[in-house]
PDB file of N, CA and C in Angstrom:
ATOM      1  N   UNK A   1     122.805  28.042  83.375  1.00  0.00           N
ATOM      2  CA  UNK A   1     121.870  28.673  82.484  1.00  0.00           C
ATOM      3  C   UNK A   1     120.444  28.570  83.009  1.00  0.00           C
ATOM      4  N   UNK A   2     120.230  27.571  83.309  1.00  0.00           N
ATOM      5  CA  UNK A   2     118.599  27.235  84.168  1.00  0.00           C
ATOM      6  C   UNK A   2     118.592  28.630  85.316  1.00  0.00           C
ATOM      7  N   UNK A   3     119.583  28.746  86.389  1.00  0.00           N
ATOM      8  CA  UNK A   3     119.455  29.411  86.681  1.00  0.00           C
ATOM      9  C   UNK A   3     118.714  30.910  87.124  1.00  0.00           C
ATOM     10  N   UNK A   4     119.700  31.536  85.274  1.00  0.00           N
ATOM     11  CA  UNK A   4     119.537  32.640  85.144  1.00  0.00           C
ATOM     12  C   UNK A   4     118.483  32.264  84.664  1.00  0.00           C
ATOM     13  N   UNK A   5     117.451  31.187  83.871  1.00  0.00           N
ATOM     14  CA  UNK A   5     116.141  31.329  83.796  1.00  0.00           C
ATOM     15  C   UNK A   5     114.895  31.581  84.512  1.00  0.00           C
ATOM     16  N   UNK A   6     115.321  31.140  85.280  1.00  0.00           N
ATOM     17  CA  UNK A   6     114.217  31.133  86.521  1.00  0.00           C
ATOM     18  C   UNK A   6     114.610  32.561  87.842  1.00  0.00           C
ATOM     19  N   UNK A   7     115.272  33.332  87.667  1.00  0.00           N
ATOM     20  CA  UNK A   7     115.785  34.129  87.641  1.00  0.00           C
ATOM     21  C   UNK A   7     114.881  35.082  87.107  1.00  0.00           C
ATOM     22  N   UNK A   8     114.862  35.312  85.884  1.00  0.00           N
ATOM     23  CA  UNK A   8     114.633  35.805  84.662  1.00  0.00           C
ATOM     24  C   UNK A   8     113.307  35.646  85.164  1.00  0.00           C
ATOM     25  N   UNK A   9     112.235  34.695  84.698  1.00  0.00           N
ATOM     26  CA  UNK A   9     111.131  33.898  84.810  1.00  0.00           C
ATOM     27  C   UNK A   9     110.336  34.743  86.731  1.00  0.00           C
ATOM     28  N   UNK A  10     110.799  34.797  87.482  1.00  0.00           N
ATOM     29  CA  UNK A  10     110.674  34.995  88.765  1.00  0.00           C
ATOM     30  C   UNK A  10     110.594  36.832  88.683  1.00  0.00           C
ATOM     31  N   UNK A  11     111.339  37.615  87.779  1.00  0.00           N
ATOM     32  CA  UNK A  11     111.461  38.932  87.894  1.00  0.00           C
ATOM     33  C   UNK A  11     110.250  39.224  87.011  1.00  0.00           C
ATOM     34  N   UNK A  12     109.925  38.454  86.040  1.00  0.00           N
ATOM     35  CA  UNK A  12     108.466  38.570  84.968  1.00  0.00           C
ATOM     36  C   UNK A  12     107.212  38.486  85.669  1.00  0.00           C
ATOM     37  N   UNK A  13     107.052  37.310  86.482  1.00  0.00           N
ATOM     38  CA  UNK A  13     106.196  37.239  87.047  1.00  0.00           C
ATOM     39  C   UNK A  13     105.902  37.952  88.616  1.00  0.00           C
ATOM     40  N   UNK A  14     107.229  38.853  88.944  1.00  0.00           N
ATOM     41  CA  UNK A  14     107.001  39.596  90.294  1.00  0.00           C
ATOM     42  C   UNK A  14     106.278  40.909  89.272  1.00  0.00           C
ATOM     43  N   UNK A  15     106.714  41.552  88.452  1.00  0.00           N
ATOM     44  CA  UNK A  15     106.344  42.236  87.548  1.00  0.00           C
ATOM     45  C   UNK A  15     104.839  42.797  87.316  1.00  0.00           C
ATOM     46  N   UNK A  16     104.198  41.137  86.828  1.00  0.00           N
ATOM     47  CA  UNK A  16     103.177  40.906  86.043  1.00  0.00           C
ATOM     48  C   UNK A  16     102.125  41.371  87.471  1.00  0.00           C
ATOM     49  N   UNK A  17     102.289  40.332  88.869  1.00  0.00           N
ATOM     50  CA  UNK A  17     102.248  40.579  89.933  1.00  0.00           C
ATOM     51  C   UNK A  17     101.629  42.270  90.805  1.00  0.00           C
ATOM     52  N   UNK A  18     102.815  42.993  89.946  1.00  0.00           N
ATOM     53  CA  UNK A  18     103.155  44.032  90.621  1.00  0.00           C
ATOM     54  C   UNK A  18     102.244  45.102  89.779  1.00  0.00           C
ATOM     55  N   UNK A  19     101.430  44.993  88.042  1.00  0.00           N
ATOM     56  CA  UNK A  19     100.864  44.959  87.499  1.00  0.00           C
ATOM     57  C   UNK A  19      98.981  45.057  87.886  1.00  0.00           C
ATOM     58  N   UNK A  20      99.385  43.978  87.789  1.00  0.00           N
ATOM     59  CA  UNK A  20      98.049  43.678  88.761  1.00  0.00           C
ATOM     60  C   UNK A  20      97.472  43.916  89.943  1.00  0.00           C
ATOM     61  N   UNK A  21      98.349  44.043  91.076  1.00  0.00           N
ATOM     62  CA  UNK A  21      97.789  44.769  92.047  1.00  0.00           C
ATOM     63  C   UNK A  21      97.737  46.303  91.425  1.00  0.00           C
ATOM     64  N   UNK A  22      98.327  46.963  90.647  1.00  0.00           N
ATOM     65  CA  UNK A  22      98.276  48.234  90.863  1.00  0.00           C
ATOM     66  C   UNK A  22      96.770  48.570  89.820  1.00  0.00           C
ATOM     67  N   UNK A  23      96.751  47.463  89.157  1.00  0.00           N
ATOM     68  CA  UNK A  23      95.405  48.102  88.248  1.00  0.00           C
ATOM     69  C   UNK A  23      94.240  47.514  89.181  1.00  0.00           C
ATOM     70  N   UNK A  24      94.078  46.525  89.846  1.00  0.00           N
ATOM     71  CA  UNK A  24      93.281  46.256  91.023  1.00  0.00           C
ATOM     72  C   UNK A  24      92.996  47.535  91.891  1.00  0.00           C
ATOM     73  N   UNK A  25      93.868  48.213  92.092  1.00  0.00           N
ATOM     74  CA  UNK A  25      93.803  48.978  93.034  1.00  0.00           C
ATOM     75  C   UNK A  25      93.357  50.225  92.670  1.00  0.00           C
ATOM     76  N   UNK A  26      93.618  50.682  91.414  1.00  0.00           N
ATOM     77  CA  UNK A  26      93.191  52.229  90.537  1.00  0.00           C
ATOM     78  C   UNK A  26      91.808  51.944  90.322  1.00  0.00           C
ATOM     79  N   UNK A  27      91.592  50.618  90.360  1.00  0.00           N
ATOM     80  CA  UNK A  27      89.763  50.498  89.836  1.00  0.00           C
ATOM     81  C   UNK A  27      88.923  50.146  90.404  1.00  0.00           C
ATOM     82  N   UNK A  28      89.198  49.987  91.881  1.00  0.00           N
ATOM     83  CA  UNK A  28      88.483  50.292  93.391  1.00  0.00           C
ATOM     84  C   UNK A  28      87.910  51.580  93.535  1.00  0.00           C
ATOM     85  N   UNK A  29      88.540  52.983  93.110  1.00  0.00           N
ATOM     86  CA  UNK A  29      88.592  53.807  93.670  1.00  0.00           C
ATOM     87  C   UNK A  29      86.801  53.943  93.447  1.00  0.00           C
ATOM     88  N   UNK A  30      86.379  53.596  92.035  1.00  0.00           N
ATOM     89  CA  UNK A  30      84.477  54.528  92.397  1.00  0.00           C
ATOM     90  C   UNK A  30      83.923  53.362  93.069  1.00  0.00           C
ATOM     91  N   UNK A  31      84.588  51.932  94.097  1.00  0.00           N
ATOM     92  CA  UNK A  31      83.833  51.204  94.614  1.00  0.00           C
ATOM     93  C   UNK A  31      84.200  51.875  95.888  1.00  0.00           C
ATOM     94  N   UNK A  32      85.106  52.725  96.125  1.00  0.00           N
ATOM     95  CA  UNK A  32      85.135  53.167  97.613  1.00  0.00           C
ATOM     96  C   UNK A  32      84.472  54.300  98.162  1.00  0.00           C
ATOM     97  N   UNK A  33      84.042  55.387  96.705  1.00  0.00           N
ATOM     98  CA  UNK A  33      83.016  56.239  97.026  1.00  0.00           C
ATOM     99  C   UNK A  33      81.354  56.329  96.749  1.00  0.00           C
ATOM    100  N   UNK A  34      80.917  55.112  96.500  1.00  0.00           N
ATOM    101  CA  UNK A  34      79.929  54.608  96.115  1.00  0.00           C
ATOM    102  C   UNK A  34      78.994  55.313  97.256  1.00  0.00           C
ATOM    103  N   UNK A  35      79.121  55.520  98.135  1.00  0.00           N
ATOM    104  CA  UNK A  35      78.216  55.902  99.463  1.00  0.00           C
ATOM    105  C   UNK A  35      78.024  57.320  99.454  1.00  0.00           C
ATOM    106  N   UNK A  36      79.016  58.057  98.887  1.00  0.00           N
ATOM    107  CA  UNK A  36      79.221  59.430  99.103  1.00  0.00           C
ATOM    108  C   UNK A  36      77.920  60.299  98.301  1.00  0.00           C
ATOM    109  N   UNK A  37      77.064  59.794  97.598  1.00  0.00           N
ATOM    110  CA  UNK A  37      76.176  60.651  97.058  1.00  0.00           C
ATOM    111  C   UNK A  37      76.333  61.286  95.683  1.00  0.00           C
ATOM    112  N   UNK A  38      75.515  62.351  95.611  1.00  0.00           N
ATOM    113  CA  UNK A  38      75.847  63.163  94.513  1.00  0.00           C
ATOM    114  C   UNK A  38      76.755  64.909  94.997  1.00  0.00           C
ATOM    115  N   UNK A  39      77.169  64.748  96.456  1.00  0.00           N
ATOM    116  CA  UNK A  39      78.101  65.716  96.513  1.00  0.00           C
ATOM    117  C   UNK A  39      77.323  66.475  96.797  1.00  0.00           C
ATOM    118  N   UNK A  40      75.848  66.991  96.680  1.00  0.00           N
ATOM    119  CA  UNK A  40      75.197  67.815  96.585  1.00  0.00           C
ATOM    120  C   UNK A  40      75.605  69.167  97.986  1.00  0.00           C
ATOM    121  N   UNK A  41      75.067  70.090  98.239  1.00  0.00           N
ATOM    122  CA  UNK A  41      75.244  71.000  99.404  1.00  0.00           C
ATOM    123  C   UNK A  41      73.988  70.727 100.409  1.00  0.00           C
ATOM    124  N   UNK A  42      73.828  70.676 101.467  1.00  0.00           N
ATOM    125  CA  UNK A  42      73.054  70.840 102.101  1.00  0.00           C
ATOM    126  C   UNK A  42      72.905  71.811 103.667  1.00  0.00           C
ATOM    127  N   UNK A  43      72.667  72.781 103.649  1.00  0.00           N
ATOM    128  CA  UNK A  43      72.648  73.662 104.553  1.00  0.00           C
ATOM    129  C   UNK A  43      71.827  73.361 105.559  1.00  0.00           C
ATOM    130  N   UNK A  44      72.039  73.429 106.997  1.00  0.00           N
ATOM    131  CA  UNK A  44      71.570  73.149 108.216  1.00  0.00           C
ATOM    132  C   UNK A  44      71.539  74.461 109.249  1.00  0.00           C
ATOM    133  N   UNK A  45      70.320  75.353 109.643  1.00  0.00           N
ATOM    134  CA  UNK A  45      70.645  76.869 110.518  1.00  0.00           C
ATOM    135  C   UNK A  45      70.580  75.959 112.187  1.00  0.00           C
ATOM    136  N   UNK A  46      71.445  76.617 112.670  1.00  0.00           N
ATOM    137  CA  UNK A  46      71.267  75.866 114.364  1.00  0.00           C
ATOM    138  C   UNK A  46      70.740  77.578 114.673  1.00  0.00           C
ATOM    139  N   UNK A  47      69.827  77.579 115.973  1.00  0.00           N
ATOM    140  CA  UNK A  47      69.400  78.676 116.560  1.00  0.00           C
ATOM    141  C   UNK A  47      69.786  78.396 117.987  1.00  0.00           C
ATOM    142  N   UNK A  48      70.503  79.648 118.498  1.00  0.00           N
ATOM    143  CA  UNK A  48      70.547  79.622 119.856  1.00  0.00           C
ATOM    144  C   UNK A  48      70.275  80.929 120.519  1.00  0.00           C
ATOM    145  N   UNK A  49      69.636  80.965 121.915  1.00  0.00           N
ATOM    146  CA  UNK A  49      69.106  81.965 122.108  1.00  0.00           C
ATOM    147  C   UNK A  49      70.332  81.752 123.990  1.00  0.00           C
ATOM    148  N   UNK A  50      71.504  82.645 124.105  1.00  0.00           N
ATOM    149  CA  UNK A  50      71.840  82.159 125.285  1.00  0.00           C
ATOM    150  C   UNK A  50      72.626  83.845 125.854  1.00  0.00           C
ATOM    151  N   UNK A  51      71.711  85.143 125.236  1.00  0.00           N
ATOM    152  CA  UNK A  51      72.239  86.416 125.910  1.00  0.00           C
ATOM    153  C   UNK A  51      71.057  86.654 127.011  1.00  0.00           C
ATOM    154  N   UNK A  52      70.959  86.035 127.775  1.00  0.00           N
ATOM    155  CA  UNK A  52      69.666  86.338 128.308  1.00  0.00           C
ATOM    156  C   UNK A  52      70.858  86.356 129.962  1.00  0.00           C
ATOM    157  N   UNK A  53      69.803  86.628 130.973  1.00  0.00           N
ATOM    158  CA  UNK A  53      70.159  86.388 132.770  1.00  0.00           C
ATOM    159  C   UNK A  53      71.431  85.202 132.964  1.00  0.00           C
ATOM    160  N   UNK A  54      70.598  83.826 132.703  1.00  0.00           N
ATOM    161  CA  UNK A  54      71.519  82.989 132.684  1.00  0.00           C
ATOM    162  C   UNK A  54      72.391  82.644 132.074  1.00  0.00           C
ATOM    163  N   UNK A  55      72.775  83.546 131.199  1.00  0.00           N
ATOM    164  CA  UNK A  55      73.682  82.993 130.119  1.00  0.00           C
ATOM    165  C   UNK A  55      73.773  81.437 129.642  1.00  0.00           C
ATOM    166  N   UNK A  56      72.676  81.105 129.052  1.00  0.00           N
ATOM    167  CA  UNK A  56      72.777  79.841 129.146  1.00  0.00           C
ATOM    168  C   UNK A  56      71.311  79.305 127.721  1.00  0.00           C
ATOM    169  N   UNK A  57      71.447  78.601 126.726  1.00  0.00           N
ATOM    170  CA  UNK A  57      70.995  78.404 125.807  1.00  0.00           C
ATOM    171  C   UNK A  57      69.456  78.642 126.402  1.00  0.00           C
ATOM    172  N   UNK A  58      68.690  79.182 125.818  1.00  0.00           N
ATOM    173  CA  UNK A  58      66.892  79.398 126.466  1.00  0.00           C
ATOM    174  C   UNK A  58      66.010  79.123 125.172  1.00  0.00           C
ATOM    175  N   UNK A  59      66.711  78.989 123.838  1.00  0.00           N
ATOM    176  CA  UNK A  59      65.832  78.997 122.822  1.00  0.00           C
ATOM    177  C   UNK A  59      64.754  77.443 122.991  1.00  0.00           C
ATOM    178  N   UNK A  60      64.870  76.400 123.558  1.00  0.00           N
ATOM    179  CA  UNK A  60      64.163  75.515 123.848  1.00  0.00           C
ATOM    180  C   UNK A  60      63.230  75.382 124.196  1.00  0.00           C
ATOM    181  N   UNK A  61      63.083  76.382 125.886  1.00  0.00           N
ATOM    182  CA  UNK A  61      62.283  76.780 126.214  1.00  0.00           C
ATOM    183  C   UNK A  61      61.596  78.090 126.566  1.00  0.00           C
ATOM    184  N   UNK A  62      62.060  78.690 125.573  1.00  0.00           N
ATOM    185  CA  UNK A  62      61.416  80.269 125.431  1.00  0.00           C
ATOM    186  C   UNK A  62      60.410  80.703 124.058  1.00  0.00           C
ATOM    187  N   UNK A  63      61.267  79.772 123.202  1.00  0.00           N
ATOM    188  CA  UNK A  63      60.994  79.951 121.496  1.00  0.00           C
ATOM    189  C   UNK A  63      59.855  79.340 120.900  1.00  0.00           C
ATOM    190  N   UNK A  64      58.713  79.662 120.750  1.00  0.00           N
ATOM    191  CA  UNK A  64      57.633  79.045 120.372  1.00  0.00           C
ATOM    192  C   UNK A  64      57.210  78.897 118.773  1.00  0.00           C
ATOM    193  N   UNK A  65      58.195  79.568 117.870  1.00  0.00           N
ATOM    194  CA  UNK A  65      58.031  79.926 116.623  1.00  0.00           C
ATOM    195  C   UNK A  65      59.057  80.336 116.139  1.00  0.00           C
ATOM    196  N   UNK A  66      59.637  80.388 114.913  1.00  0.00           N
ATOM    197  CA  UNK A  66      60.766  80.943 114.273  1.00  0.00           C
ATOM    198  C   UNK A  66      60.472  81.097 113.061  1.00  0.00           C
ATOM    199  N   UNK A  67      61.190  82.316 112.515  1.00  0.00           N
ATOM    200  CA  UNK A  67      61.441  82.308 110.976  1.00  0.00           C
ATOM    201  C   UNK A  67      62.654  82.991 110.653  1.00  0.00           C
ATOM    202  N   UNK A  68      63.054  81.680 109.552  1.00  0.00           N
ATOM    203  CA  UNK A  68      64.425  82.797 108.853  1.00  0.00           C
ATOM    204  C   UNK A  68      64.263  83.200 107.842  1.00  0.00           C
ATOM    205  N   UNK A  69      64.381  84.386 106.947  1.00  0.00           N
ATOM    206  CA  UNK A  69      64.756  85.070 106.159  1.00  0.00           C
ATOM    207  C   UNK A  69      66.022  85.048 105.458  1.00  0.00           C
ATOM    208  N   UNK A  70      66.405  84.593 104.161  1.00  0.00           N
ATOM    209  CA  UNK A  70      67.397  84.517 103.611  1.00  0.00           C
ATOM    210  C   UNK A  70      67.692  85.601 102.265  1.00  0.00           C
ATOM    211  N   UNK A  71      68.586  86.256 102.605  1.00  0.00           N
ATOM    212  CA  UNK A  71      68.833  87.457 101.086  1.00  0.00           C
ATOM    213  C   UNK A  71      69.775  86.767 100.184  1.00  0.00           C
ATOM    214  N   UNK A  72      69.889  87.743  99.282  1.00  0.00           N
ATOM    215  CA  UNK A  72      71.386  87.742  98.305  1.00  0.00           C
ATOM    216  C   UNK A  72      71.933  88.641  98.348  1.00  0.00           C
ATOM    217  N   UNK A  73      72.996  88.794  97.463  1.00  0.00           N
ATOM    218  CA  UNK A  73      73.964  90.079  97.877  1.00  0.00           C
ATOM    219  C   UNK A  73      73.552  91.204  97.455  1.00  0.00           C
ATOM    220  N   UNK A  74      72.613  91.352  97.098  1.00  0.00           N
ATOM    221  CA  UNK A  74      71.882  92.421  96.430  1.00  0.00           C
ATOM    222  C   UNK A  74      70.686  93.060  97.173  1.00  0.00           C
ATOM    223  N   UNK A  75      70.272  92.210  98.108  1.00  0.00           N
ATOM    224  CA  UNK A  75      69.022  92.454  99.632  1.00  0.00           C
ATOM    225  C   UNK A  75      67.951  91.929  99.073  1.00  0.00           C
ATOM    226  N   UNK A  76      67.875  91.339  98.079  1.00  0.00           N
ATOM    227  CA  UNK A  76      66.617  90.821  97.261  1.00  0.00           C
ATOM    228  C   UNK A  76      65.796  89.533  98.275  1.00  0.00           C
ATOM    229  N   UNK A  77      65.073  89.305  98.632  1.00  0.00           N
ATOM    230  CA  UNK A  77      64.585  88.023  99.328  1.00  0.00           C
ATOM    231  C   UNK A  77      64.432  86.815  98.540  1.00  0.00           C
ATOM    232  N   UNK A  78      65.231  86.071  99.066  1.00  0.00           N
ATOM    233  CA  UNK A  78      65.423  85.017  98.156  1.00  0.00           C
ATOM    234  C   UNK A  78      64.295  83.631  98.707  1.00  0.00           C
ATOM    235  N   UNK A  79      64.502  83.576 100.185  1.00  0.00           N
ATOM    236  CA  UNK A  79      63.586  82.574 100.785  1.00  0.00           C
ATOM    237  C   UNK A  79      63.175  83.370 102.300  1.00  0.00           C
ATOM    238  N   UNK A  80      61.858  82.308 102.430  1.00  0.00           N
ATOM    239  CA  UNK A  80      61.931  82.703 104.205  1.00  0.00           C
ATOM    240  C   UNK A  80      61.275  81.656 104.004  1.00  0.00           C
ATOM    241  N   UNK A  81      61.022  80.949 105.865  1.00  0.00           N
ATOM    242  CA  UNK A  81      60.860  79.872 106.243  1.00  0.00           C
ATOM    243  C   UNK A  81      60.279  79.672 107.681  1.00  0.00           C
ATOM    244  N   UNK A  82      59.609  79.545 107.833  1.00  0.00           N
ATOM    245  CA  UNK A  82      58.932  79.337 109.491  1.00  0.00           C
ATOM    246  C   UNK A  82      58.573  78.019 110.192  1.00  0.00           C
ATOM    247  N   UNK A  83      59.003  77.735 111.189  1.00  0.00           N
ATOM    248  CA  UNK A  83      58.678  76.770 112.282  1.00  0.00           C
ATOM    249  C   UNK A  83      58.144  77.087 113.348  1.00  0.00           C
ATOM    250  N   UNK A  84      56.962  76.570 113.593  1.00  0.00           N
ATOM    251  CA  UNK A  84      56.149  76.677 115.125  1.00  0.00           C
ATOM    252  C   UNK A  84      55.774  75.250 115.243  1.00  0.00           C
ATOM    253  N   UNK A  85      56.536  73.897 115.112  1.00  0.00           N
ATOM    254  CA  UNK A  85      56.400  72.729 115.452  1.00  0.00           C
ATOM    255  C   UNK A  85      56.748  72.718 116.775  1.00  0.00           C
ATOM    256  N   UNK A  86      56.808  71.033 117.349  1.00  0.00           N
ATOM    257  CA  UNK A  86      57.484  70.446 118.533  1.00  0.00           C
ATOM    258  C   UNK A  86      58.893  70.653 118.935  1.00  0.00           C
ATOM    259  N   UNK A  87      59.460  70.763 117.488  1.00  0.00           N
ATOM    260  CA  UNK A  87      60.564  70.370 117.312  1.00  0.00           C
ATOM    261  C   UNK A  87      61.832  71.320 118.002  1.00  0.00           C
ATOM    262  N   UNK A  88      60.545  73.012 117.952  1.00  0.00           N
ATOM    263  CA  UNK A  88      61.835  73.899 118.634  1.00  0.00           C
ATOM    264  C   UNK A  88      62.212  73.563 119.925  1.00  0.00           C
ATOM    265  N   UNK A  89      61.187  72.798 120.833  1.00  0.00           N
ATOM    266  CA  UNK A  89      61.679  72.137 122.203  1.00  0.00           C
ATOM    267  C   UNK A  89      62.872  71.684 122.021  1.00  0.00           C
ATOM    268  N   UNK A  90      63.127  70.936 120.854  1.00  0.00           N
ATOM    269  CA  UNK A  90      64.591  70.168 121.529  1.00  0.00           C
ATOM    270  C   UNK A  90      66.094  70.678 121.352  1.00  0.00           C
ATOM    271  N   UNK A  91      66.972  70.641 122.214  1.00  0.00           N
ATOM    272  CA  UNK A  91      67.736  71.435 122.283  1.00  0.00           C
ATOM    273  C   UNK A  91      69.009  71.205 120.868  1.00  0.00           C
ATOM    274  N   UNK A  92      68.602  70.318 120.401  1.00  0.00           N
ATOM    275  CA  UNK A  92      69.443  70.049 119.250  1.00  0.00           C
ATOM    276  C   UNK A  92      68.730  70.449 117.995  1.00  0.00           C
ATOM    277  N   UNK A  93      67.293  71.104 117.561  1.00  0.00           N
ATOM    278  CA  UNK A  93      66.999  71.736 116.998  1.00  0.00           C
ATOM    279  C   UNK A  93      67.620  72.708 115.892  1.00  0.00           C
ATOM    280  N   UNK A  94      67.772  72.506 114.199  1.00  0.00           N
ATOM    281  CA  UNK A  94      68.145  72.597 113.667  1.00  0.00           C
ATOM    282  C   UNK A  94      66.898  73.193 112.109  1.00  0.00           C
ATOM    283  N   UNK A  95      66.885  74.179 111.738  1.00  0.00           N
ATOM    284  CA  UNK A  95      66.129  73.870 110.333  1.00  0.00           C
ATOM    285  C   UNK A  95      67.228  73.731 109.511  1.00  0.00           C
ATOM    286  N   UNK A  96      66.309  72.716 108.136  1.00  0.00           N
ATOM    287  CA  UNK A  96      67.044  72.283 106.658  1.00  0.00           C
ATOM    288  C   UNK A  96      66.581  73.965 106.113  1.00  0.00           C
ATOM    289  N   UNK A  97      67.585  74.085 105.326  1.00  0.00           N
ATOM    290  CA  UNK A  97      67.338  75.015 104.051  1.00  0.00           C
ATOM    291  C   UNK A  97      68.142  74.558 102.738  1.00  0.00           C
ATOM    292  N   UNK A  98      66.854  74.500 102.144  1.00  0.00           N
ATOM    293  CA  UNK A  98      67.233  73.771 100.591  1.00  0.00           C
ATOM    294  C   UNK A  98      68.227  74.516  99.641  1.00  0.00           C
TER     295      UNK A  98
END
C-alpha cells in the first residue's frame, strides 16, 4: 500500500511540476519582447546612381544634392525632402522618411 502511495504522491508532484514550468514559461513571453519597441514602421530610401560608363555605383561621388518627392495614390504631394550634406559621400548613404 505505501507503495502505491508514493507512486500516487510522485505522479502529483511530476504534475504540479509540469504545471509550473508551463505557466513559467507562458509569462516570459512580454519579458522576451521587451526590446522590440512599439512596432512602429520606419522607412529607409537607399539611392544608387550605377547606369553610367562604368557601370558601377557613382552616386557618392557624382551626387552633390538630392531630393525625394513622395505622392499618394491619387498624385497629391504628400512630402518632399532634400539633402546636400556630407553624408551623400558615403557609399552607404541612406535618407529616413518619417
Amino acid at each position: 500500500m505505501k507503495l502505491t502511495c508514493i507512486r500516487h504522491l510522485t505522479g502529483i508532484i511530476t504534475l504540479l511540476w509540469g504545471v509550473i514550468a508551463f505557466g513559467s514559461l507562458s509569462s516570459c513571453d512580454s519579458a522576451i519582447y521587451d526590446d522590440e519597441g512599439d512596432c512602429s514602421v520606419h522607412y529607409r530610401v537607399t539611392f544608387t546612381y550605377d547606369m553610367n560608363m562604368k557601370w558601377a555605383n557613382a552616386f557618392p561621388h557624382e551626387v552633390k544634392s538630392v531630393t525625394l518627392y513622395i505622392y499618394d495614390r491619387n498624385g497629391q504631394l504628400v512630402m518632399s525632402k532634400t539633402d546636400n550634406s556630407a553624408a551623400l559621400a558615403s557609399p552607404d548613404y541612406y535618407m529616413d522618411v518619417e
